[in-house]
Each structure stands twice: as C-alpha cells, then as structure tokens.
C-alpha atoms as a PDB file:
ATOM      1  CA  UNK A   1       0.000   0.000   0.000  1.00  0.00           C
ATOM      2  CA  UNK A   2       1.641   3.215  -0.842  1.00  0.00           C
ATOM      3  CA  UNK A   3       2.745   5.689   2.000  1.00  0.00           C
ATOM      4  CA  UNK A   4       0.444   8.351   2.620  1.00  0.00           C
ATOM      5  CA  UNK A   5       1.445  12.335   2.504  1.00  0.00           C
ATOM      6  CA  UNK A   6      -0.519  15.001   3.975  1.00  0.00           C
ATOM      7  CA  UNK A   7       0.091  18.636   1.641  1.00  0.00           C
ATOM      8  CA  UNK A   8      -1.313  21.180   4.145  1.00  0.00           C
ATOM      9  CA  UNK A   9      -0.720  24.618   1.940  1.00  0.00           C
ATOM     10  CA  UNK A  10      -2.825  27.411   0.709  1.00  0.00           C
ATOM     11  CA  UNK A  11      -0.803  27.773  -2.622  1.00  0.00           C
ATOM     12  CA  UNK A  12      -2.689  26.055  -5.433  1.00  0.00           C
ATOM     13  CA  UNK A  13       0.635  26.340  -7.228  1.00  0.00           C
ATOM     14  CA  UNK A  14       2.972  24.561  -4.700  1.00  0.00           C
ATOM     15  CA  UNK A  15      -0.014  22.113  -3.767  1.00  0.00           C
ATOM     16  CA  UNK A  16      -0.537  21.517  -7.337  1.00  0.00           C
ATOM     17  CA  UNK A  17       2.996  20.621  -8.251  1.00  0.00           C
ATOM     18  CA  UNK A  18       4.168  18.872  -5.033  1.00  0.00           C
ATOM     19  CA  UNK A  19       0.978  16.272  -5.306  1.00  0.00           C
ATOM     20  CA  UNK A  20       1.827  15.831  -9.110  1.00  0.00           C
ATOM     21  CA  UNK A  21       5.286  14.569  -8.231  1.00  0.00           C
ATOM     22  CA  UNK A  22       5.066  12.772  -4.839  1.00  0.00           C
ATOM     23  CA  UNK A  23       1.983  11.066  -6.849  1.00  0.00           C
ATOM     24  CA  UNK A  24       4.443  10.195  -9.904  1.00  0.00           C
ATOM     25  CA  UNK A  25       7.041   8.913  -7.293  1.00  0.00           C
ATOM     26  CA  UNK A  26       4.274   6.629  -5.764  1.00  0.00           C
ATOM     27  CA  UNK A  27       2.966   7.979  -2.537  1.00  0.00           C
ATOM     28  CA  UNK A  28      -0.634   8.596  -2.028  1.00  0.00           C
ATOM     29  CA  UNK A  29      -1.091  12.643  -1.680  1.00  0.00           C
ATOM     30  CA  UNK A  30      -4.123  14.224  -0.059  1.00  0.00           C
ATOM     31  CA  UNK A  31      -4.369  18.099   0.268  1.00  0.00           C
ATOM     32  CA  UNK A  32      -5.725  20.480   3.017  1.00  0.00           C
ATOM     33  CA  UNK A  33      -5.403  24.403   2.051  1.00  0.00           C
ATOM     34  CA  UNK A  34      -5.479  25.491   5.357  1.00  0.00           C
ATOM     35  CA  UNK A  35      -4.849  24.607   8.885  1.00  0.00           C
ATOM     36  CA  UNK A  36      -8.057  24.080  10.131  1.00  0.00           C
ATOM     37  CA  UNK A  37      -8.982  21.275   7.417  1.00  0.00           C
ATOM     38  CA  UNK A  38      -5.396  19.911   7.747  1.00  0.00           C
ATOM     39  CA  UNK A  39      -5.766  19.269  11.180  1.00  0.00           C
ATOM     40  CA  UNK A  40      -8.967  17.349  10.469  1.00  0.00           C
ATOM     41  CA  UNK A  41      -7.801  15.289   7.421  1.00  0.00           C
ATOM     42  CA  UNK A  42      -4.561  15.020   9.744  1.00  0.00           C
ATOM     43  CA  UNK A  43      -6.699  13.119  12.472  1.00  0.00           C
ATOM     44  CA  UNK A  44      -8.586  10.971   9.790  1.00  0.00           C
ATOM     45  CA  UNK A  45      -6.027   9.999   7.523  1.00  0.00           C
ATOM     46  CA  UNK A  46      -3.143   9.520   9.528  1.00  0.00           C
ATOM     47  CA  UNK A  47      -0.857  10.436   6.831  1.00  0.00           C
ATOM     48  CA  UNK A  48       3.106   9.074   6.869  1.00  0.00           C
ATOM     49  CA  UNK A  49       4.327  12.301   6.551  1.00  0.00           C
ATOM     50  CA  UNK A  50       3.433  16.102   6.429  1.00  0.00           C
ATOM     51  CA  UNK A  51       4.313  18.992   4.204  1.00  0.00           C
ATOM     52  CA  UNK A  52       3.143  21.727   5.927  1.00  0.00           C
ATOM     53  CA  UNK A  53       3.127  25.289   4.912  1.00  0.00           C
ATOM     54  CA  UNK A  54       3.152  28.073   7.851  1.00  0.00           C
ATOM     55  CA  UNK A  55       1.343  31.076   6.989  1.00  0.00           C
ATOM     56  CA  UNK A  56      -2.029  30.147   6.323  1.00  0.00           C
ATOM     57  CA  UNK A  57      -6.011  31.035   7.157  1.00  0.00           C
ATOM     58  CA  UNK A  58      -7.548  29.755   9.723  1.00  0.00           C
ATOM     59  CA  UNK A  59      -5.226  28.233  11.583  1.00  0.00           C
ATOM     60  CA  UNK A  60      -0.901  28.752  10.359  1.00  0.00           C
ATOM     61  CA  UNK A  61       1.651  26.189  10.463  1.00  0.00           C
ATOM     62  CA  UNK A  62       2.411  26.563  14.411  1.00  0.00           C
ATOM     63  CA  UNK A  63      -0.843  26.230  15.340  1.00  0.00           C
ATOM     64  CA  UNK A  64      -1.383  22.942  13.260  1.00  0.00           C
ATOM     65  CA  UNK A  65       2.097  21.902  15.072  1.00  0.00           C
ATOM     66  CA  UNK A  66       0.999  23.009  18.171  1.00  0.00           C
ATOM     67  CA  UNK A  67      -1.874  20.867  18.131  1.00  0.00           C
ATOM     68  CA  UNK A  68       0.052  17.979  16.805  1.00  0.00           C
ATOM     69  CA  UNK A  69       2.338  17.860  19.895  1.00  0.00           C
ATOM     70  CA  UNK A  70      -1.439  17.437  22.164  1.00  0.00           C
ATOM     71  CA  UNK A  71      -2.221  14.086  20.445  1.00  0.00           C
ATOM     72  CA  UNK A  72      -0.022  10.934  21.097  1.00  0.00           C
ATOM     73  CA  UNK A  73      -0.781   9.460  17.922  1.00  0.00           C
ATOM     74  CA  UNK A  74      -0.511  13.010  15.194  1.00  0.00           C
ATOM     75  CA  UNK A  75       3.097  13.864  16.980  1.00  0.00           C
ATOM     76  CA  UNK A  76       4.915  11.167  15.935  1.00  0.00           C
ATOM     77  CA  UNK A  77       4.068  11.736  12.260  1.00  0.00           C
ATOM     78  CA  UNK A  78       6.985  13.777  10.422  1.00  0.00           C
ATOM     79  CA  UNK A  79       6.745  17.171   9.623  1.00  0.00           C
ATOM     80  CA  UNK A  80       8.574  18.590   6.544  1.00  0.00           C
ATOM     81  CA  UNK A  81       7.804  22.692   6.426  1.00  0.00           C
ATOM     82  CA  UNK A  82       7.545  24.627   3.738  1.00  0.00           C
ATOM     83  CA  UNK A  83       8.015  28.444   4.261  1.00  0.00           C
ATOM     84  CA  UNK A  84       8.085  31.767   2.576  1.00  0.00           C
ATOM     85  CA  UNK A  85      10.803  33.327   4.846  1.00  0.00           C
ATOM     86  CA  UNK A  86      13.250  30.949   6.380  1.00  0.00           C
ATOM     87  CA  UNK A  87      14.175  33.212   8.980  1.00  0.00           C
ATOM     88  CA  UNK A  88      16.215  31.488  11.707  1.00  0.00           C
ATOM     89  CA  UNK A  89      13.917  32.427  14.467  1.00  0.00           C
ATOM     90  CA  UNK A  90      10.896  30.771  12.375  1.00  0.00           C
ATOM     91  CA  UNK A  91      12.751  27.753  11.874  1.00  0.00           C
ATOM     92  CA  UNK A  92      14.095  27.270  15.780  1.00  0.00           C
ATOM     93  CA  UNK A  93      10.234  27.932  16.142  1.00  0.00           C
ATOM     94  CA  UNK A  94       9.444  24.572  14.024  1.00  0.00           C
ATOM     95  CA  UNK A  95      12.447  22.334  14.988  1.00  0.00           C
ATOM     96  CA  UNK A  96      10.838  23.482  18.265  1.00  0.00           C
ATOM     97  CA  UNK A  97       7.775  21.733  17.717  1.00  0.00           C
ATOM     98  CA  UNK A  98       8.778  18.669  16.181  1.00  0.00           C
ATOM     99  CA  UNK A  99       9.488  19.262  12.615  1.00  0.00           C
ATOM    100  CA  UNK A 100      11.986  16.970  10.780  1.00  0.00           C
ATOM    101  CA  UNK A 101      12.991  18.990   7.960  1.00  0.00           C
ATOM    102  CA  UNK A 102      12.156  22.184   5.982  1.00  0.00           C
ATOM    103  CA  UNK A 103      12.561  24.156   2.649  1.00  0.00           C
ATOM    104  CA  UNK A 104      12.032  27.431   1.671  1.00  0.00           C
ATOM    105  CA  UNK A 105       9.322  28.588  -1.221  1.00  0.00           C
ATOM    106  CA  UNK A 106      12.041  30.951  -3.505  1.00  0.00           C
ATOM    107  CA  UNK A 107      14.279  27.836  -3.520  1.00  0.00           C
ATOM    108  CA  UNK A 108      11.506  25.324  -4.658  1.00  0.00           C
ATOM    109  CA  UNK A 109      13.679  22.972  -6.350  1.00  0.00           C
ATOM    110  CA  UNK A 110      11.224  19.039  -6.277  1.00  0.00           C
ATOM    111  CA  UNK A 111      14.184  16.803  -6.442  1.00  0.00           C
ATOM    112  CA  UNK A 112      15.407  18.129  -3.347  1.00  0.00           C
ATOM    113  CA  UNK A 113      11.723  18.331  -1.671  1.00  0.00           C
ATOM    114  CA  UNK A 114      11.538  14.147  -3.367  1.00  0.00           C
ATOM    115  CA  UNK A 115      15.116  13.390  -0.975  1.00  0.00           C
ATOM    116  CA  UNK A 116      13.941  14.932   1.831  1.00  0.00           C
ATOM    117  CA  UNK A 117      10.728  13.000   1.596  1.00  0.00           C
ATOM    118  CA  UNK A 118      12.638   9.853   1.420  1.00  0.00           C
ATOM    119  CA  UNK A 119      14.909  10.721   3.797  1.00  0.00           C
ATOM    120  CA  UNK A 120      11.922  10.793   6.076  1.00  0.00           C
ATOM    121  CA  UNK A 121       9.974   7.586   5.371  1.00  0.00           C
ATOM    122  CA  UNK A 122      12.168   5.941   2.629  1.00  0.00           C
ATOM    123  CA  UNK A 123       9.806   4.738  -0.868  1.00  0.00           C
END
C-alpha cells in the first residue's frame, strides 16, 4: 500500500505541483489548504508524513504543530515545512515543535523536496 502524505498549503501552485510529483514517485497525496482542514484530514487519515506550509487562514503552520504535539498518535508523524521566509527564528520555532525537515518557497527545487521526503519515510 503506498505511503500516505498530507500537503497542508494554501498555494494552489505549490499544492498543485508537489501532489503531481510525490503522486508520480508513488505515494498517495491528499491536500488540506489550510490549517483548520489539515488538522482534520490530519486526524482521519493519519498520513506518513506532512508537508506543511506556515502562513495560512484559519489556523498557520504553528498552530497545526501546536496541536500535533497534544495528540499521542498526530506527533509522531513527520513534519517537513515549507516556508516563505526561512528566517532562523521561524525555523528554531518549528524544529521546536517537532518538525523533521524544511525548505524554503524561492528555492523550490522538487528533487530536493523528493530526498527529503525519502529521507523521512524511505519509498
């Protein structure tokens, strides 16, 4: 059964062309465009892995982390961010609350986004 990833990000763009990839690489993609339906299709799918983005409506990136680190079951699922800034005091902020790895939006390159992926929960 393929692994599962979670694309929680309000960027039809981004969304659009990570879920076309991870798809073509063989992972089952599901997509939330904010925080507040990411949380839910967090707790009902289960996904193997998250890509979440931080600043969104409803409820940003944090938040959805935040909320992560309440449930025993949603905090041990890996968090990859994806962020418009990449300011060191953002990503202390996310390492902070759990997350394994992160890239920044103005250096979008996929291949590197596919390895970190892998690096994560392997193919």
């Amino acid at each position: 059964m393929p692994q599962k990833i979670l694309i929680i990000e309000d960027e039809k763009i981004i969304y659009n062309l990570l879920a076309k990839k991870l798809s073509f690489e063989g992972y089952n993609v599901f997509i939330a465009k904010d925080g507040e339906e990411g949380l839910i299709k967090l707790r009902k799918i289960k996904p193997d892995l998250v890509l979440l983005d931080i600043i969104m409506p409803k409820k940003n990136g944090f938040e959805v982390m935040e909320e992560m680190q309440k449930d025993e079951i949603l905090k041990k699922i890996p968090v990859i961010v994806i962020s418009n800034s990449g300011q060191p005091v953002e990503i202390e902020r996310v390492k902070k609350l759990g997350a394994k790895d992160w890239f920044i939006k103005t250096d979008f390159d996929l291949q590197e986004i596919i390895k970190k992926v892998k690096k994560q929960i392997g193919k």
